[in-house]
PDB file of N, CA and C in Angstrom:
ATOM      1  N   UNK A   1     -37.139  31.642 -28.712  1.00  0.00           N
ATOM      2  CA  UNK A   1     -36.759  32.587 -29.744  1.00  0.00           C
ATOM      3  C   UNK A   1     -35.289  32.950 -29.587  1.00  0.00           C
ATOM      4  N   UNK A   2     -34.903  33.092 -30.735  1.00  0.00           N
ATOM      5  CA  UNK A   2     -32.819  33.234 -30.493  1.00  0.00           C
ATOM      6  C   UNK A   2     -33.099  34.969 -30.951  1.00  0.00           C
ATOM      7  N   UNK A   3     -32.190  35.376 -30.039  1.00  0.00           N
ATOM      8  CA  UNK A   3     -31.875  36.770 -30.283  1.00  0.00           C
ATOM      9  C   UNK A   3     -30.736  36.839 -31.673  1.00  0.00           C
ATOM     10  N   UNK A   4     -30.477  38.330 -32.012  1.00  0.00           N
ATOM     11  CA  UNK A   4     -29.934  38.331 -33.044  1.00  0.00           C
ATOM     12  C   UNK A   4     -28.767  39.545 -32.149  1.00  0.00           C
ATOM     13  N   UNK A   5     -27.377  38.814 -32.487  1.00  0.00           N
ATOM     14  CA  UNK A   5     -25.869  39.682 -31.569  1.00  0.00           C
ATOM     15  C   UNK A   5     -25.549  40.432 -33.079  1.00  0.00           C
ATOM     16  N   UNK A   6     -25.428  41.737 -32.386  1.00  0.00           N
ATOM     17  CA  UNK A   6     -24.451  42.528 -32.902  1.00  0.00           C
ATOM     18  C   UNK A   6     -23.131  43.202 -32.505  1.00  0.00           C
ATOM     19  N   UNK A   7     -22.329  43.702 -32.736  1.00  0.00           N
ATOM     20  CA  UNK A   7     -20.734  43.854 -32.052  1.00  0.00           C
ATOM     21  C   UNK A   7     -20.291  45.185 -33.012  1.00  0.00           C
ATOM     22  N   UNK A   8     -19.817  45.788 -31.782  1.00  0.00           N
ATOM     23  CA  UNK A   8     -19.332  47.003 -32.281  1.00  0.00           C
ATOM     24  C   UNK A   8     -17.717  46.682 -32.700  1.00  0.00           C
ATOM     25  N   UNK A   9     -17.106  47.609 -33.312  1.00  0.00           N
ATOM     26  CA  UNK A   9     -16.309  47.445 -33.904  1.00  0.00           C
ATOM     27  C   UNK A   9     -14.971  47.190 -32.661  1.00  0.00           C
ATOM     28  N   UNK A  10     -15.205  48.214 -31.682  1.00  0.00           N
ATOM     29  CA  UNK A  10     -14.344  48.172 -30.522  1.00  0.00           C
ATOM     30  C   UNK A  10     -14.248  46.836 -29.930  1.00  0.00           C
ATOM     31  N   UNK A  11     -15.597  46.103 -29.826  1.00  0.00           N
ATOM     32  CA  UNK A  11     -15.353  44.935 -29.482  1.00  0.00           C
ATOM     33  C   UNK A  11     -14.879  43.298 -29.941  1.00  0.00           C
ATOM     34  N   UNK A  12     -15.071  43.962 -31.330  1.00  0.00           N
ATOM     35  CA  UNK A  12     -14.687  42.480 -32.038  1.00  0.00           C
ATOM     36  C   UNK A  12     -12.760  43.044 -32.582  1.00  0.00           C
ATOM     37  N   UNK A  13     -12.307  44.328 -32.305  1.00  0.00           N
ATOM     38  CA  UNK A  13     -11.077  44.236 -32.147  1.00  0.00           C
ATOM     39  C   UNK A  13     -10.685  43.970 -30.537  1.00  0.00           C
ATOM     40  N   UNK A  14     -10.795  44.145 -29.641  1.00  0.00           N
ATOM     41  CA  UNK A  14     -10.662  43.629 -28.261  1.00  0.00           C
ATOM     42  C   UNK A  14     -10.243  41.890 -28.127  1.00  0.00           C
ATOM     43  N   UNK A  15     -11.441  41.666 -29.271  1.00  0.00           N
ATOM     44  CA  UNK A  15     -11.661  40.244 -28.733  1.00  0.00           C
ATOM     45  C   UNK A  15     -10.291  39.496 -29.285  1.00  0.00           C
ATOM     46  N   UNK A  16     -10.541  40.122 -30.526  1.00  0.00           N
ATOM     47  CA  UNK A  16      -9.028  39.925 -31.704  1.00  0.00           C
ATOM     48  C   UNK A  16      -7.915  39.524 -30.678  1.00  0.00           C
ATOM     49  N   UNK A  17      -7.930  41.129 -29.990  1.00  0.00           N
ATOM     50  CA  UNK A  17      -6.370  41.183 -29.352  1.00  0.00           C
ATOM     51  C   UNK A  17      -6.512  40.009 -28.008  1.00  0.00           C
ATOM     52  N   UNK A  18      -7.462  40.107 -27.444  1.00  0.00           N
ATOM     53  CA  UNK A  18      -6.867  38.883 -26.544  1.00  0.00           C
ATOM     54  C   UNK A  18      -7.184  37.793 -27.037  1.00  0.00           C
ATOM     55  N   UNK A  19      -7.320  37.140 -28.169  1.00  0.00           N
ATOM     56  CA  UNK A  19      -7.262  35.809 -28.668  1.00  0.00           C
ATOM     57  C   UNK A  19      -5.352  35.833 -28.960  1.00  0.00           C
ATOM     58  N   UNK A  20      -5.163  36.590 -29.599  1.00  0.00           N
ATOM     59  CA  UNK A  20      -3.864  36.946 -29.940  1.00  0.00           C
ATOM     60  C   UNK A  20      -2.814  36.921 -28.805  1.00  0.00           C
ATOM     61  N   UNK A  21      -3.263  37.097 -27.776  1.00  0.00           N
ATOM     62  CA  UNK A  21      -2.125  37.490 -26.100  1.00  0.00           C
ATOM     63  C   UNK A  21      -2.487  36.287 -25.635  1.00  0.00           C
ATOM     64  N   UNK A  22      -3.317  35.596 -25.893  1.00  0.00           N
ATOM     65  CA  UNK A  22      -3.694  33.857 -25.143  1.00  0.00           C
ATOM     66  C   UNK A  22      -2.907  33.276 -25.723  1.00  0.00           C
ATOM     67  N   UNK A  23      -2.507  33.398 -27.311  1.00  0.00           N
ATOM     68  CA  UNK A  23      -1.957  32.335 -28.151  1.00  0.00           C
ATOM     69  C   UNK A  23      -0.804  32.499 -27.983  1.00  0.00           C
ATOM     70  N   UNK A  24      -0.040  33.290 -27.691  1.00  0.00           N
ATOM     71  CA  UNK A  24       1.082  33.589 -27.183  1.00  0.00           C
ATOM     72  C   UNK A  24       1.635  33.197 -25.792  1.00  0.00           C
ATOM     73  N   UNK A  25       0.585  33.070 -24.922  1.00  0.00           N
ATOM     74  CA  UNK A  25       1.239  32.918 -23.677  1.00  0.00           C
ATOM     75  C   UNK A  25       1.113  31.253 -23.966  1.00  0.00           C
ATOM     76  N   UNK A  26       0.524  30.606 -24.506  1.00  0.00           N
ATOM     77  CA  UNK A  26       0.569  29.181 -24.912  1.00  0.00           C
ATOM     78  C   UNK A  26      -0.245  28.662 -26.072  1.00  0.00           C
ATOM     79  N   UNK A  27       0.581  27.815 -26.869  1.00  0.00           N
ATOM     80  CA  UNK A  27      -0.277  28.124 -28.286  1.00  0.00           C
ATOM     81  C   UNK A  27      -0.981  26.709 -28.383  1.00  0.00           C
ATOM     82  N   UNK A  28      -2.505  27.342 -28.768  1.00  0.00           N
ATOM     83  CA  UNK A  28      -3.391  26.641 -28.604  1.00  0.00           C
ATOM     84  C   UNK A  28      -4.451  27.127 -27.580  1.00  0.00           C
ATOM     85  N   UNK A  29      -4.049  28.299 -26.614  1.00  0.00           N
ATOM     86  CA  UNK A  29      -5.059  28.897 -25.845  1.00  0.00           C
ATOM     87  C   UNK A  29      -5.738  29.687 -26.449  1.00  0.00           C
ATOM     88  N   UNK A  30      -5.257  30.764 -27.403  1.00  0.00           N
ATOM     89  CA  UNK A  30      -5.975  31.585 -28.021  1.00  0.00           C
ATOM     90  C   UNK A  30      -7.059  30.691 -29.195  1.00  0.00           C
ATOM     91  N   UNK A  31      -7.084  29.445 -29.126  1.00  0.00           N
ATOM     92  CA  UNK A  31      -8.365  28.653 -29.991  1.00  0.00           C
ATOM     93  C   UNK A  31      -9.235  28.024 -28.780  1.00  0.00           C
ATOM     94  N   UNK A  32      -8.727  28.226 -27.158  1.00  0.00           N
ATOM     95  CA  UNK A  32      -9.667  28.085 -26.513  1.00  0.00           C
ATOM     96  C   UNK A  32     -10.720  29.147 -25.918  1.00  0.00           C
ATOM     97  N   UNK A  33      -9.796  30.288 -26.299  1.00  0.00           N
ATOM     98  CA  UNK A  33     -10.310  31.837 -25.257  1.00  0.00           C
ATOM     99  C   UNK A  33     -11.921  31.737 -26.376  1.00  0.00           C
ATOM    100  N   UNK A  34     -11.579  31.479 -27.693  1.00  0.00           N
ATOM    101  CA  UNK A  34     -12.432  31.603 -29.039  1.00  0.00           C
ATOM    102  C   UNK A  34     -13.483  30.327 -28.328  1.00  0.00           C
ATOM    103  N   UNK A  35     -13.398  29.463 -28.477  1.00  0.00           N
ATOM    104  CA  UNK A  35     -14.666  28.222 -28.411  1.00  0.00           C
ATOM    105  C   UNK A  35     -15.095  28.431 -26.999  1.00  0.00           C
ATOM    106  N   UNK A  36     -14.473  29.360 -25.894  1.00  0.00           N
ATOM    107  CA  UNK A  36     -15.272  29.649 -24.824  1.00  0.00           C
ATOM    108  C   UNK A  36     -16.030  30.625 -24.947  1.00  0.00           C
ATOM    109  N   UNK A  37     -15.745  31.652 -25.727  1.00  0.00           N
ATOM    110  CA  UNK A  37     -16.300  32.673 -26.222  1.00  0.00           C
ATOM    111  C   UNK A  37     -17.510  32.609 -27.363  1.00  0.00           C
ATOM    112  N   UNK A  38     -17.275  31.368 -28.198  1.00  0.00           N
ATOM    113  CA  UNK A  38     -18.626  31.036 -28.874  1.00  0.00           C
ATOM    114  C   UNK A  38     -19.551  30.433 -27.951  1.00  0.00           C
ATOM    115  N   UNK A  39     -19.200  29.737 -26.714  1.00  0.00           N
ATOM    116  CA  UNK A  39     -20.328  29.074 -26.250  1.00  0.00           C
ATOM    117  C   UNK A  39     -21.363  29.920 -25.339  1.00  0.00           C
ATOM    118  N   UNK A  40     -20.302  30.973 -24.885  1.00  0.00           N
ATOM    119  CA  UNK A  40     -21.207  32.156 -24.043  1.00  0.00           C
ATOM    120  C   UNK A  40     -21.964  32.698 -25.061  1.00  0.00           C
ATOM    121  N   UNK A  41     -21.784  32.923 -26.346  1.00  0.00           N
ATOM    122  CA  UNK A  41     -22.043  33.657 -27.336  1.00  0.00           C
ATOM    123  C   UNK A  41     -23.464  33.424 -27.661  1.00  0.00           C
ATOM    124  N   UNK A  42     -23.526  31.861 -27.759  1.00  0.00           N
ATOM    125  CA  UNK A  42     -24.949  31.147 -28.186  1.00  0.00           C
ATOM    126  C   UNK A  42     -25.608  31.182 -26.965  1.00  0.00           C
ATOM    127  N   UNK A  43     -25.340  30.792 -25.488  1.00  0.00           N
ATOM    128  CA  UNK A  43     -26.295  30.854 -24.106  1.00  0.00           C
ATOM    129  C   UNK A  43     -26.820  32.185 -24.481  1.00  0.00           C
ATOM    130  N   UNK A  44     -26.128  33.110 -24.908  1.00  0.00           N
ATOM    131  CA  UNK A  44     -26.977  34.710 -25.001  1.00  0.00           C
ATOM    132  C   UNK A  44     -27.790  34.738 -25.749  1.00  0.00           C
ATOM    133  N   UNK A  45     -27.348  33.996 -27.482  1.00  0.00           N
ATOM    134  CA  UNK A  45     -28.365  33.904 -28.187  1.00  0.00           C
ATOM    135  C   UNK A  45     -29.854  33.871 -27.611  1.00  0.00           C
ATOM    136  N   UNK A  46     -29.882  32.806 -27.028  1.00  0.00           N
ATOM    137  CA  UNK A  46     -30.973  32.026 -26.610  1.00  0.00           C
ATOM    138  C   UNK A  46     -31.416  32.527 -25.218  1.00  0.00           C
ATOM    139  N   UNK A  47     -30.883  33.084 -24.945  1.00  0.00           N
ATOM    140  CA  UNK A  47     -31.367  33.382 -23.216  1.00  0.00           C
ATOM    141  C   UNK A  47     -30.724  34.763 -22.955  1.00  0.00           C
ATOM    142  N   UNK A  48     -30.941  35.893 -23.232  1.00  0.00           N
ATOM    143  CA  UNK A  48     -29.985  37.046 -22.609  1.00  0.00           C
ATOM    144  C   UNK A  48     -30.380  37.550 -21.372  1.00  0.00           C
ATOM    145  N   UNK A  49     -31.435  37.327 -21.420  1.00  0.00           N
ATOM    146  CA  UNK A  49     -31.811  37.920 -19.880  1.00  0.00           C
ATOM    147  C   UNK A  49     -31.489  36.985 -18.576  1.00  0.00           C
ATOM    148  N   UNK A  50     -30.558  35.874 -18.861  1.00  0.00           N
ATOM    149  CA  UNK A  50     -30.095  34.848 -17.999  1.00  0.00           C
ATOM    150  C   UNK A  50     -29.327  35.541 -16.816  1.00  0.00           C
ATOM    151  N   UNK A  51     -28.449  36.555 -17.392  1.00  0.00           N
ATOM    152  CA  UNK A  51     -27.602  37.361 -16.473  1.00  0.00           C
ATOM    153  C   UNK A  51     -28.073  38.697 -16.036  1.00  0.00           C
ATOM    154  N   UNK A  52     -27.601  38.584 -15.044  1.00  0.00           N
ATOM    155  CA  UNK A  52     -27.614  40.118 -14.180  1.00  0.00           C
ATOM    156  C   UNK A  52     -27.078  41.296 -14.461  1.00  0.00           C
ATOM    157  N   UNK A  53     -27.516  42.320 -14.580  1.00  0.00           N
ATOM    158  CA  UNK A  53     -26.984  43.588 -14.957  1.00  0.00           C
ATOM    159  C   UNK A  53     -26.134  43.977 -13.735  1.00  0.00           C
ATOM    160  N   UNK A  54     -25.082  44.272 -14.516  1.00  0.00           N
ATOM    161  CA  UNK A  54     -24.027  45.245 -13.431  1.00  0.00           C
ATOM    162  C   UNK A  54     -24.245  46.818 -13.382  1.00  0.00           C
ATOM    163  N   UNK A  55     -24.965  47.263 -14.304  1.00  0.00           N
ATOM    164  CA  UNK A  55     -25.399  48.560 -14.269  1.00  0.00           C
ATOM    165  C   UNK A  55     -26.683  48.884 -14.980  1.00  0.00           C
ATOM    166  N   UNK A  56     -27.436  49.615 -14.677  1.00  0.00           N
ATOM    167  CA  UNK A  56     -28.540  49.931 -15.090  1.00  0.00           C
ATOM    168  C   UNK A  56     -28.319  49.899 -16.920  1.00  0.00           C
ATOM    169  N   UNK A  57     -28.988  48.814 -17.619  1.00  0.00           N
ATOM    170  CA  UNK A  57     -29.328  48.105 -18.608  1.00  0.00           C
ATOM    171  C   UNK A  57     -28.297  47.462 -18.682  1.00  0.00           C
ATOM    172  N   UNK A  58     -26.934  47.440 -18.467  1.00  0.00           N
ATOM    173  CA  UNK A  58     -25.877  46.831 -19.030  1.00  0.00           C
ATOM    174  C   UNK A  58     -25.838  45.348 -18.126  1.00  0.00           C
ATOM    175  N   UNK A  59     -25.686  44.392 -19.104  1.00  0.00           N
ATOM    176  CA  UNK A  59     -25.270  43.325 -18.443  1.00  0.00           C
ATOM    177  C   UNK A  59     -24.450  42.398 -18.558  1.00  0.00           C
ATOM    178  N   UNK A  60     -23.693  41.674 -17.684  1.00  0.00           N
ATOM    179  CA  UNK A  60     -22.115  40.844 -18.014  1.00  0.00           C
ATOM    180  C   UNK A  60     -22.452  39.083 -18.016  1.00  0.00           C
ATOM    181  N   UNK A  61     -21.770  38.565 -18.656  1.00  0.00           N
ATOM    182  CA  UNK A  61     -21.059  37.154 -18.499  1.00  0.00           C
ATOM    183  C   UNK A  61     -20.187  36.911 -18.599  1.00  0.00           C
ATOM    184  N   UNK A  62     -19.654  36.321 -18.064  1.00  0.00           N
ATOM    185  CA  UNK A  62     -18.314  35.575 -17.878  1.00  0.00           C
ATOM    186  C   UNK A  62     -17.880  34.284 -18.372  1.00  0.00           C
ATOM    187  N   UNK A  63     -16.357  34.438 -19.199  1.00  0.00           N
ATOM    188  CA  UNK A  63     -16.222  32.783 -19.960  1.00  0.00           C
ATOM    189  C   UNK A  63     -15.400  32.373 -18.652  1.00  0.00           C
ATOM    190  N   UNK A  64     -15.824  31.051 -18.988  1.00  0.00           N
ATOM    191  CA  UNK A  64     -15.596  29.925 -18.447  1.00  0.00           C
ATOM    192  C   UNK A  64     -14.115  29.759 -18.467  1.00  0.00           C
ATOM    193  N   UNK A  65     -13.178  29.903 -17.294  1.00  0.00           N
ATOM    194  CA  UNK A  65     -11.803  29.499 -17.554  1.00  0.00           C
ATOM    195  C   UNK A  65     -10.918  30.795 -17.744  1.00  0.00           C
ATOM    196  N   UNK A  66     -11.656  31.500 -18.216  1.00  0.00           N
ATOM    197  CA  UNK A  66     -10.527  32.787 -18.712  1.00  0.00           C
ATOM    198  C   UNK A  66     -11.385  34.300 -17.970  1.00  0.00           C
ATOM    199  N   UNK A  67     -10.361  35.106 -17.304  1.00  0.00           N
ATOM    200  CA  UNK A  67     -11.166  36.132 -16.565  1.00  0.00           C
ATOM    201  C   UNK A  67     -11.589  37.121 -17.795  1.00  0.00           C
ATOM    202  N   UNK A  68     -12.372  37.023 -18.435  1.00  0.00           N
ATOM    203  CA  UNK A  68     -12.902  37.737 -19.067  1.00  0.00           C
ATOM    204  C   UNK A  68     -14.446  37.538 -19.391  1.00  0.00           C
ATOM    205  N   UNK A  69     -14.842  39.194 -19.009  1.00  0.00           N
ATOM    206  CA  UNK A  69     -16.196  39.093 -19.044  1.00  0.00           C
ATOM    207  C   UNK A  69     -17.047  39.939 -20.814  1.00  0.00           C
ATOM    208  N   UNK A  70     -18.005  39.610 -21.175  1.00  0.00           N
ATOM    209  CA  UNK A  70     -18.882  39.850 -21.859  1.00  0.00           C
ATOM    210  C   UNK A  70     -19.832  41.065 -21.625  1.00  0.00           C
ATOM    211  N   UNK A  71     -19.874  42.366 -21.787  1.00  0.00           N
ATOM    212  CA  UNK A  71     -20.980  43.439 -21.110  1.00  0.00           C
ATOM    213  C   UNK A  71     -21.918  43.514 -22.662  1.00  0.00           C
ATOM    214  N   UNK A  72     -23.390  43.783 -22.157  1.00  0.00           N
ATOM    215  CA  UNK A  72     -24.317  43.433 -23.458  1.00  0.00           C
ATOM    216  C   UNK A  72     -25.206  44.217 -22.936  1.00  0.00           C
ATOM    217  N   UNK A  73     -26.063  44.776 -23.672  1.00  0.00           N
ATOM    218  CA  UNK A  73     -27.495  45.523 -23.817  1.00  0.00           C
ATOM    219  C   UNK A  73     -28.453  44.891 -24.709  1.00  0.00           C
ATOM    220  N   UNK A  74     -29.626  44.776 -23.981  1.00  0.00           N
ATOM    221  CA  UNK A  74     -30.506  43.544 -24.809  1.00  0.00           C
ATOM    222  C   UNK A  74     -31.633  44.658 -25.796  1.00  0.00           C
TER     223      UNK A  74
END
Protein backbone atom coordinates (compact mmCIF):
# COMPACT_ATOMS: atom_id res chain seq x y z
CA UNK A 1 0.00 0.00 0.00
CA UNK A 2 1.64 3.59 -0.95
CA UNK A 3 1.10 6.15 1.62
CA UNK A 4 -0.23 9.49 0.65
CA UNK A 5 2.81 12.73 1.54
CA UNK A 6 1.72 15.84 2.54
CA UNK A 7 4.11 19.04 3.12
CA UNK A 8 3.67 21.89 5.02
CA UNK A 9 4.21 25.01 3.62
CA UNK A 10 7.54 25.62 5.71
CA UNK A 11 8.82 22.71 4.13
CA UNK A 12 8.30 22.83 0.57
CA UNK A 13 9.80 26.54 0.93
CA UNK A 14 13.01 25.07 2.70
CA UNK A 15 13.28 22.65 0.10
CA UNK A 16 12.90 25.56 -2.59
CA UNK A 17 15.74 27.37 -0.89
CA UNK A 18 18.24 24.70 -0.82
CA UNK A 19 17.60 23.52 -4.33
CA UNK A 20 18.37 27.16 -5.09
CA UNK A 21 21.95 27.34 -2.80
CA UNK A 22 22.97 23.82 -4.58
CA UNK A 23 22.45 25.42 -7.99
CA UNK A 24 24.54 28.02 -7.22
CA UNK A 25 27.35 26.47 -5.66
CA UNK A 26 27.41 24.39 -9.06
CA UNK A 27 24.89 24.44 -11.68
CA UNK A 28 23.29 21.41 -12.21
CA UNK A 29 23.42 20.35 -8.42
CA UNK A 30 20.36 21.94 -7.47
CA UNK A 31 18.56 19.28 -10.27
CA UNK A 32 20.43 16.70 -8.28
CA UNK A 33 19.58 17.79 -4.52
CA UNK A 34 15.69 17.48 -6.44
CA UNK A 35 15.99 13.72 -8.06
CA UNK A 36 17.64 12.71 -4.67
CA UNK A 37 14.94 14.11 -2.96
CA UNK A 38 12.23 12.45 -5.21
CA UNK A 39 13.75 9.13 -4.69
CA UNK A 40 13.67 9.33 -0.81
CA UNK A 41 10.30 10.74 -1.44
CA UNK A 42 8.82 7.51 -3.12
CA UNK A 43 10.99 4.82 -0.55
CA UNK A 44 8.56 6.74 2.00
CA UNK A 45 5.75 6.44 -0.18
CA UNK A 46 5.95 2.87 0.01
CA UNK A 47 7.62 2.05 3.17
CA UNK A 48 7.58 4.86 5.97
CA UNK A 49 8.08 2.95 8.73
CA UNK A 50 11.55 1.86 7.10
CA UNK A 51 13.25 4.54 9.30
CA UNK A 52 13.88 5.18 12.77
CA UNK A 53 12.47 7.83 14.78
CA UNK A 54 14.76 10.39 16.21
CA UNK A 55 12.14 11.47 18.56
CA UNK A 56 9.15 10.17 19.90
CA UNK A 57 6.84 9.89 16.60
CA UNK A 58 9.11 11.95 14.51
CA UNK A 59 11.15 10.27 12.05
CA UNK A 60 14.26 11.13 9.63
CA UNK A 61 15.89 10.10 6.28
CA UNK A 62 18.57 11.07 4.77
CA UNK A 63 19.37 11.89 0.87
CA UNK A 64 21.85 10.24 -0.54
CA UNK A 65 24.95 12.53 -1.28
CA UNK A 66 23.73 15.71 0.19
CA UNK A 67 23.66 16.25 4.18
CA UNK A 68 20.25 16.75 4.33
CA UNK A 69 17.77 15.01 6.20
CA UNK A 70 13.88 14.45 5.75
CA UNK A 71 11.84 14.55 9.45
CA UNK A 72 8.15 12.92 8.87
CA UNK A 73 5.20 11.80 11.04
CA UNK A 74 3.38 8.83 9.70
Amino acid sequence: MAYRLKFSARALRETGEAQEWYELQSPGLGAEFMAAMELQLKRLEQAPLLYSEVIPNVRRVLLPRFPYGLFYVV
